[in-house]
C-alpha atoms as a PDB file:
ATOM      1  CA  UNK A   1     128.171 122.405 113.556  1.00  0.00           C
ATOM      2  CA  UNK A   2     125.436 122.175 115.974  1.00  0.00           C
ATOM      3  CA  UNK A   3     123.707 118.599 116.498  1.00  0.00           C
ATOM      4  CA  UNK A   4     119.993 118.919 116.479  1.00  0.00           C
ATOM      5  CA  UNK A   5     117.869 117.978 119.990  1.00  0.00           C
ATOM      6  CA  UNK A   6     117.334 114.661 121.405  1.00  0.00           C
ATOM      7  CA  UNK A   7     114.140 113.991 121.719  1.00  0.00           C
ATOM      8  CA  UNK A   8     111.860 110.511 121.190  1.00  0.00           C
ATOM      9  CA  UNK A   9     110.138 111.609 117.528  1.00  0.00           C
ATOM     10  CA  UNK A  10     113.101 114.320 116.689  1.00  0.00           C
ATOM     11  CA  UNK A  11     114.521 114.100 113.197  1.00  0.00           C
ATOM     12  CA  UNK A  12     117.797 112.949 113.198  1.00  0.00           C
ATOM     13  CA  UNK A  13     120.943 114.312 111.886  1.00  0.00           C
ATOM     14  CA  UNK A  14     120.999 111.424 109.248  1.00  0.00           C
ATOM     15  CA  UNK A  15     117.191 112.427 108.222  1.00  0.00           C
ATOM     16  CA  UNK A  16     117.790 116.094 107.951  1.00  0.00           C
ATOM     17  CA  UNK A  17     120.506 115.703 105.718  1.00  0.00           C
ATOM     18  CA  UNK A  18     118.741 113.677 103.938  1.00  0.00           C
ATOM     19  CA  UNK A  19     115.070 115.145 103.847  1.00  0.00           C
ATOM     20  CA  UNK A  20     116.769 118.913 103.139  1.00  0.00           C
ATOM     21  CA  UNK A  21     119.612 117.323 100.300  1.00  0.00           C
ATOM     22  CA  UNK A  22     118.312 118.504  97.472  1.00  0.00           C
ATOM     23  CA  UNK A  23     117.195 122.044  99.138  1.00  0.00           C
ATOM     24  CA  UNK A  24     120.539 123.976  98.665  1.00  0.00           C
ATOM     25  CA  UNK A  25     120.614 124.582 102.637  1.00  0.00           C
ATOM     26  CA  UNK A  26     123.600 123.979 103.998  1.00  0.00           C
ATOM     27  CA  UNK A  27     124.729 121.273 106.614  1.00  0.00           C
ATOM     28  CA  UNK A  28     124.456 124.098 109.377  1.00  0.00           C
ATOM     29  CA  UNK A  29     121.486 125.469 109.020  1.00  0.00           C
ATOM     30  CA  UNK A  30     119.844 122.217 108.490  1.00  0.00           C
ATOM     31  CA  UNK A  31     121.391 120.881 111.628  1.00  0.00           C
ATOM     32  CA  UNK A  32     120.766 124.587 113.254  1.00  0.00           C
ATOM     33  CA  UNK A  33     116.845 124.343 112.966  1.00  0.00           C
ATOM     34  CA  UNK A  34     114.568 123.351 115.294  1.00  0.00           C
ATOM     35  CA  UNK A  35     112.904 120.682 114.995  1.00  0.00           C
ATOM     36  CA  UNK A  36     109.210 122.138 115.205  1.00  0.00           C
ATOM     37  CA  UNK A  37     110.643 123.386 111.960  1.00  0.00           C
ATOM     38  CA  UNK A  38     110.640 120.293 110.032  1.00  0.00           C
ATOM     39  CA  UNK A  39     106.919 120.343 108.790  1.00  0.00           C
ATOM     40  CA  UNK A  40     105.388 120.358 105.706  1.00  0.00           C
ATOM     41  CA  UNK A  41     105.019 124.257 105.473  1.00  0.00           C
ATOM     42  CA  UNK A  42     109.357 124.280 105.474  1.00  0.00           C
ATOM     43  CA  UNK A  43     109.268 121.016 103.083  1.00  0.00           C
ATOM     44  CA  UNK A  44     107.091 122.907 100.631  1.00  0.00           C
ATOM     45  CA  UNK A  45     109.093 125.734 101.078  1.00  0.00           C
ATOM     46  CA  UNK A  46     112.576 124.239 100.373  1.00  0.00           C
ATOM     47  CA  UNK A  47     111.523 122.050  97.687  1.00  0.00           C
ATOM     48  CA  UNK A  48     111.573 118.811  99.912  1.00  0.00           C
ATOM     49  CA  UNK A  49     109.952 115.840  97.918  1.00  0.00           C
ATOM     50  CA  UNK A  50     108.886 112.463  97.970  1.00  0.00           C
ATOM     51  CA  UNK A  51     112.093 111.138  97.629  1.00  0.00           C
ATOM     52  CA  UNK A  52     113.481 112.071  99.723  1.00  0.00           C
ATOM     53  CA  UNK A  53     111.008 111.756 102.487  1.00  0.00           C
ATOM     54  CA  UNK A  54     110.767 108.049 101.936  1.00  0.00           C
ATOM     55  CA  UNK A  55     114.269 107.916 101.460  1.00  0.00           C
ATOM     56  CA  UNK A  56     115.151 109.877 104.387  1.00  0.00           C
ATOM     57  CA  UNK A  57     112.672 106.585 106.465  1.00  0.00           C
ATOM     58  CA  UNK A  58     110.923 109.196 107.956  1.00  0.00           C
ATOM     59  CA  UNK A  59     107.319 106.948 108.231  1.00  0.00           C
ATOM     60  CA  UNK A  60     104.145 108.635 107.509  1.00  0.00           C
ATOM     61  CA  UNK A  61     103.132 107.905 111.331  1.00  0.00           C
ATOM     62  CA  UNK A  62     106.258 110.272 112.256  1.00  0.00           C
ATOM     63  CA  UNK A  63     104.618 112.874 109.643  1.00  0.00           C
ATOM     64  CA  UNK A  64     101.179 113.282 110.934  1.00  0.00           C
ATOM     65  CA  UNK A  65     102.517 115.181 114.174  1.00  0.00           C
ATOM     66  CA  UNK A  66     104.493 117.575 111.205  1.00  0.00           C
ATOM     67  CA  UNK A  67     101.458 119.280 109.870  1.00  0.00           C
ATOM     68  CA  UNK A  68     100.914 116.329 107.538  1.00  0.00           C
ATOM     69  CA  UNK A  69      96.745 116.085 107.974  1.00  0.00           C
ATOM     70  CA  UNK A  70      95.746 113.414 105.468  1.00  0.00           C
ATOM     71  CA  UNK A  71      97.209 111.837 102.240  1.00  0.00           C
ATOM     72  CA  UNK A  72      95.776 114.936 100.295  1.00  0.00           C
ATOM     73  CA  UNK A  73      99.133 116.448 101.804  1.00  0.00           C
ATOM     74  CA  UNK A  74     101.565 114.097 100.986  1.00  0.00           C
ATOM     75  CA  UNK A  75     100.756 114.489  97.486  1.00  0.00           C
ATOM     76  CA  UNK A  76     101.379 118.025  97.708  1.00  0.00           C
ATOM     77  CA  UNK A  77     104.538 116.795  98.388  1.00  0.00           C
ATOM     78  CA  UNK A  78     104.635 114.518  95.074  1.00  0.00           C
ATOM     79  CA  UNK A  79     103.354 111.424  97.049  1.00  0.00           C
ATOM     80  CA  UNK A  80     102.018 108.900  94.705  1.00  0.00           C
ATOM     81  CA  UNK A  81     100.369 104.750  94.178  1.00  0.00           C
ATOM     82  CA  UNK A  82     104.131 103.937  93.030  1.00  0.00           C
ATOM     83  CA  UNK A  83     105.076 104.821  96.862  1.00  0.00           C
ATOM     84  CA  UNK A  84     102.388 102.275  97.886  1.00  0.00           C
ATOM     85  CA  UNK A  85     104.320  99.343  96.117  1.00  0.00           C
ATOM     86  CA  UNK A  86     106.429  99.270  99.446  1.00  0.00           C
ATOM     87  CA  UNK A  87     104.128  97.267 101.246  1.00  0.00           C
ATOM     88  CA  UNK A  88     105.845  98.175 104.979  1.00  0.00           C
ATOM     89  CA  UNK A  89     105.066 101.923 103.525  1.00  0.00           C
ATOM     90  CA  UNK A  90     101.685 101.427 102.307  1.00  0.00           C
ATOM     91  CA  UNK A  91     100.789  99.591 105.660  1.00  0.00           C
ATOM     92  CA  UNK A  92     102.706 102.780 107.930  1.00  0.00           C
ATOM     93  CA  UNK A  93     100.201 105.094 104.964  1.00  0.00           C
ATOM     94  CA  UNK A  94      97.077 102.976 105.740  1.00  0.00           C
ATOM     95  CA  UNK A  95      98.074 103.471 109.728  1.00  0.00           C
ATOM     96  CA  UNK A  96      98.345 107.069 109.824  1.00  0.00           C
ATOM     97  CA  UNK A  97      95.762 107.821 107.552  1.00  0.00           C
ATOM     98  CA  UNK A  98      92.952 105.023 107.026  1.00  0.00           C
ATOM     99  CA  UNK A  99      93.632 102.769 104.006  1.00  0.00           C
ATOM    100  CA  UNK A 100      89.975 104.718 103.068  1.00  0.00           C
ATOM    101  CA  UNK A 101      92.127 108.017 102.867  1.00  0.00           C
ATOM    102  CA  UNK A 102      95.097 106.432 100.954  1.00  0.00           C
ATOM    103  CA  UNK A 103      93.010 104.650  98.402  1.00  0.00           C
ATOM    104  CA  UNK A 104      90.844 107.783  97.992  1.00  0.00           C
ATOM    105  CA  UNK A 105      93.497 109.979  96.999  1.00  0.00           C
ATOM    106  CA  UNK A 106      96.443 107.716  95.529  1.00  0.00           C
ATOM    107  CA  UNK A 107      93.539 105.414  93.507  1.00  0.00           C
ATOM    108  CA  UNK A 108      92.414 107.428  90.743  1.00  0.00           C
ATOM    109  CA  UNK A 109      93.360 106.196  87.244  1.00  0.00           C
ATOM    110  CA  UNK A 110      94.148 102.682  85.375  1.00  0.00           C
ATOM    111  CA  UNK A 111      97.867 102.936  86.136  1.00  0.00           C
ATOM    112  CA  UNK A 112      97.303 103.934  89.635  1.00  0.00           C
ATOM    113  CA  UNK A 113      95.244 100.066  90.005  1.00  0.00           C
ATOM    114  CA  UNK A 114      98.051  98.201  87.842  1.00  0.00           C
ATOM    115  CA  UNK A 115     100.666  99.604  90.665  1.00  0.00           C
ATOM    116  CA  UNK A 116      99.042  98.222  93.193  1.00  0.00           C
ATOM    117  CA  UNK A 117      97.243  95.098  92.223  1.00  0.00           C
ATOM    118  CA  UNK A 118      99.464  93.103  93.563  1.00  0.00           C
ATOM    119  CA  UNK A 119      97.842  90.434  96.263  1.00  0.00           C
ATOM    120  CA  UNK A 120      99.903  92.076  99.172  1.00  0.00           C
ATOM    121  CA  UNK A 121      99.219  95.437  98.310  1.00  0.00           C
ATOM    122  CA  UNK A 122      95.567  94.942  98.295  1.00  0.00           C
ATOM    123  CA  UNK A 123      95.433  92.783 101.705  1.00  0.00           C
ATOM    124  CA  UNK A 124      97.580  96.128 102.703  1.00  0.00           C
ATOM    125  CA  UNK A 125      94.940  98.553 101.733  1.00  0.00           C
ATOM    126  CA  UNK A 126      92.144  96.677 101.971  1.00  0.00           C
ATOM    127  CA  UNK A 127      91.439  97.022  98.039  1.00  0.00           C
ATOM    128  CA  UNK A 128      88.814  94.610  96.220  1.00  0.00           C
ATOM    129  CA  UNK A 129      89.452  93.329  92.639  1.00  0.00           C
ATOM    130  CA  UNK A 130      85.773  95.539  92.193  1.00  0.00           C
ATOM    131  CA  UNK A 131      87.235  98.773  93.268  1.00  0.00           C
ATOM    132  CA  UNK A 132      90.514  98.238  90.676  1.00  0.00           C
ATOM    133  CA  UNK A 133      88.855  97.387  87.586  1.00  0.00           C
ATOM    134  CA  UNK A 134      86.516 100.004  87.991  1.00  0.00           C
ATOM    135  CA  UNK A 135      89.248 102.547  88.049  1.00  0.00           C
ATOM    136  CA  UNK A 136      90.338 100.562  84.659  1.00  0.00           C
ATOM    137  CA  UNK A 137      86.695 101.598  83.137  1.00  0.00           C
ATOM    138  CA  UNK A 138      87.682 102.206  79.336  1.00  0.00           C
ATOM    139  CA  UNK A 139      91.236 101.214  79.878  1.00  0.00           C
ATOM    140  CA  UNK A 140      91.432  97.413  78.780  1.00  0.00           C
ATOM    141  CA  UNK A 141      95.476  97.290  78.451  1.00  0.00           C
ATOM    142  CA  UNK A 142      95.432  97.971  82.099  1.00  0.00           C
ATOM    143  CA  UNK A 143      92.419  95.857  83.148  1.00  0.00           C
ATOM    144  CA  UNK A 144      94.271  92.861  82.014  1.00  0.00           C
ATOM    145  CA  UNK A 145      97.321  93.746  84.037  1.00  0.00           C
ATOM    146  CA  UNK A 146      94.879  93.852  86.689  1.00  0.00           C
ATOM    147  CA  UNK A 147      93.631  90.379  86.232  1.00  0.00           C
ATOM    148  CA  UNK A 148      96.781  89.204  85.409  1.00  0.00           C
ATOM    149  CA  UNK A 149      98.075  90.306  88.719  1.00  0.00           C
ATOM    150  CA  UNK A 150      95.100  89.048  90.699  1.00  0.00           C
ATOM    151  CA  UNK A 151      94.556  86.091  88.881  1.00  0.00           C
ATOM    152  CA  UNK A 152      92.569  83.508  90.895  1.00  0.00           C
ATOM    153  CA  UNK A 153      89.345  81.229  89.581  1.00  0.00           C
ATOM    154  CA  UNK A 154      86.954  82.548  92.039  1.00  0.00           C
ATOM    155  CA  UNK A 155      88.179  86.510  92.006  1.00  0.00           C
ATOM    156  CA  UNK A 156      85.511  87.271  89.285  1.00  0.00           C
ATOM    157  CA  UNK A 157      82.612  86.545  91.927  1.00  0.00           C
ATOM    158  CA  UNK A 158      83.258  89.609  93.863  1.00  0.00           C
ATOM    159  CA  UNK A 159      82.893  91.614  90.890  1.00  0.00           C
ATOM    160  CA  UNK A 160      80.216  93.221  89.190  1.00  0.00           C
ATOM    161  CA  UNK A 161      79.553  92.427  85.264  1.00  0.00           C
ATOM    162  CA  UNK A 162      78.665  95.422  84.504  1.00  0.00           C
ATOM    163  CA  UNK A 163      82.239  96.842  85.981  1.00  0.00           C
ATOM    164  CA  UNK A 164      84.101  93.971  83.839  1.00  0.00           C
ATOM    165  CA  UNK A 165      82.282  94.863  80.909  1.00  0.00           C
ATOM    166  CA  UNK A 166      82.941  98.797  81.399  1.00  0.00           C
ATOM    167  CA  UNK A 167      86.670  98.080  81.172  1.00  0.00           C
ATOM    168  CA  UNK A 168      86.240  97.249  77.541  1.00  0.00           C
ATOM    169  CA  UNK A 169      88.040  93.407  77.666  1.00  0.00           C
ATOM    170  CA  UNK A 170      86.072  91.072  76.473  1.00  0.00           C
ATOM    171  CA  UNK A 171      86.040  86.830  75.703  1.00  0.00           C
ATOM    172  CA  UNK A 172      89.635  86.747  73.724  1.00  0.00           C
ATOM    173  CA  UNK A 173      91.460  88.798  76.213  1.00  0.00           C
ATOM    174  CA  UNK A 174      89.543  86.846  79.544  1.00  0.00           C
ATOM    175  CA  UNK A 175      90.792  83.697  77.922  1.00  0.00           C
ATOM    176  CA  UNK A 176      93.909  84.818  77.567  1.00  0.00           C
ATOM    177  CA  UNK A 177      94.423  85.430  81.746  1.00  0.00           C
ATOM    178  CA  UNK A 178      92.521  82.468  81.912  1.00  0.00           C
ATOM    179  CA  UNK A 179      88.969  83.305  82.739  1.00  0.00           C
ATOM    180  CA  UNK A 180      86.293  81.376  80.973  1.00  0.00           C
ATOM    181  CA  UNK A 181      82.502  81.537  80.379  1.00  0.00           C
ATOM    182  CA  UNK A 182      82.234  79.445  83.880  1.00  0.00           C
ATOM    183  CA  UNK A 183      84.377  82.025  85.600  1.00  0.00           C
ATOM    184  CA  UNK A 184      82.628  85.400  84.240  1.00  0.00           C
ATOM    185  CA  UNK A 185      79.143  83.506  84.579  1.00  0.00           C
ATOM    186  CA  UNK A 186      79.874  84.148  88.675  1.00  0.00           C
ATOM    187  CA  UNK A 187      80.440  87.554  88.035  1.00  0.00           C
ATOM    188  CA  UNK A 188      77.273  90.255  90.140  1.00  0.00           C
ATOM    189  CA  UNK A 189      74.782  90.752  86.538  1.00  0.00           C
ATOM    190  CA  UNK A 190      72.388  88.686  84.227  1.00  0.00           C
ATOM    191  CA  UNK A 191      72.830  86.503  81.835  1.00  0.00           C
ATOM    192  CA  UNK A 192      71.942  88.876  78.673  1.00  0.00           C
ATOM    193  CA  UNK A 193      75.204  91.238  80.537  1.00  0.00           C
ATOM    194  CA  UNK A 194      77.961  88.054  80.639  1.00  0.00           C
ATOM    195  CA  UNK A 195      76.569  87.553  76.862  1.00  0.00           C
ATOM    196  CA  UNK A 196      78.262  90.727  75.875  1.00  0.00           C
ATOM    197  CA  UNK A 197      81.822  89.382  76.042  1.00  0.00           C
ATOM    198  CA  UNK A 198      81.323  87.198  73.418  1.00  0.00           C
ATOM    199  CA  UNK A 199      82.414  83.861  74.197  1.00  0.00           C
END
């Protein structure tokens, strides 16, 4: 078996075997290729996934030089929020691509905001309490895993009421993550808007 090139960013032998394990090529020819080879064109080709790119610790910094343009291309690669729960991963995402690029594409439904509402995750990305919930518009069961996660007395005054209301919770579910009348009263809307919750 031939060892691949030496070089500063080369894939390793350990990666390759990795990255390529679940692509039925064998240990030669995955050791064989060059490593201008290893991009996403071959990935996509041999079925290499997620997994086994963040498996494989192969950072998304060492990807961008691989034909991996934006975040819109790791999710061809099946790339998703649960991948941003690493926070050392989300911050190497947010560096290679602007946090705007990872939120844009990896943000888009309720489940997507429960993944990462944790309070590292969004100092990470750079993600308000705003932007989540409104991703959570219609989806209460989520919204209060949102709040639950971000939970803090003064977290409701960077948010708009009209966003809190759009999520559908209202007074017996606030009180339940411990937001009362005071709290939502700070929220961005008028008074005849915070009356809608019922409390």
């Amino acid at each position: 078996m031939q060892r691949p090139e030496a070089c500063d960013d080369c894939i390793t032998l350990r990666e390759r075997l990795v990255l390529f394990s679940n692509s039925g090529l064998s240990t030669d020819k995955i050791a064989q290729m060059h490593d201008s080879e290893i991009n996403v064109q071959t990935f996509l080709k041999h079925g290499v996934r997620a997994d086994s790119i963040y498996a494989s610790n192969v950072s998304p910094q060492r990807l961008t030089g691989r034909g991996f343009t934006g975040c819109s291309t790791l999710r061809k690669v099946g790339f998703s929020a649960i991948h941003l729960c690493n926070r050392r991963f989300a911050s190497d995402m947010a560096s290679a691509f602007g946090s705007e690029d990872v939120i844009d594409t990896f943000l888009v439904s309720p489940s997507d905001a429960v993944l990462v509402a944790s309070e590292e995750c969004c100092d990470t990305l750079g993600v308000s309490l705003e932007k989540l919930l409104d991703l959570c518009a219609g989806a209460p069961l989520e919204s209060l895993s949102v709040l639950e996660q971000t939970y803090d007395p003064t977290a409701l005054q960077s948010v708009r009421t009209v966003t809190l209301l759009n999520t559908g919770l209202r007074a017996p579910q606030l009180k339940r993550v411990g937001y009362t009348l005071a709290h939502v009263s700070k929220t961005d809307g008028t008074g005849e808007e915070v009356a809608k919750f019922g409390f």
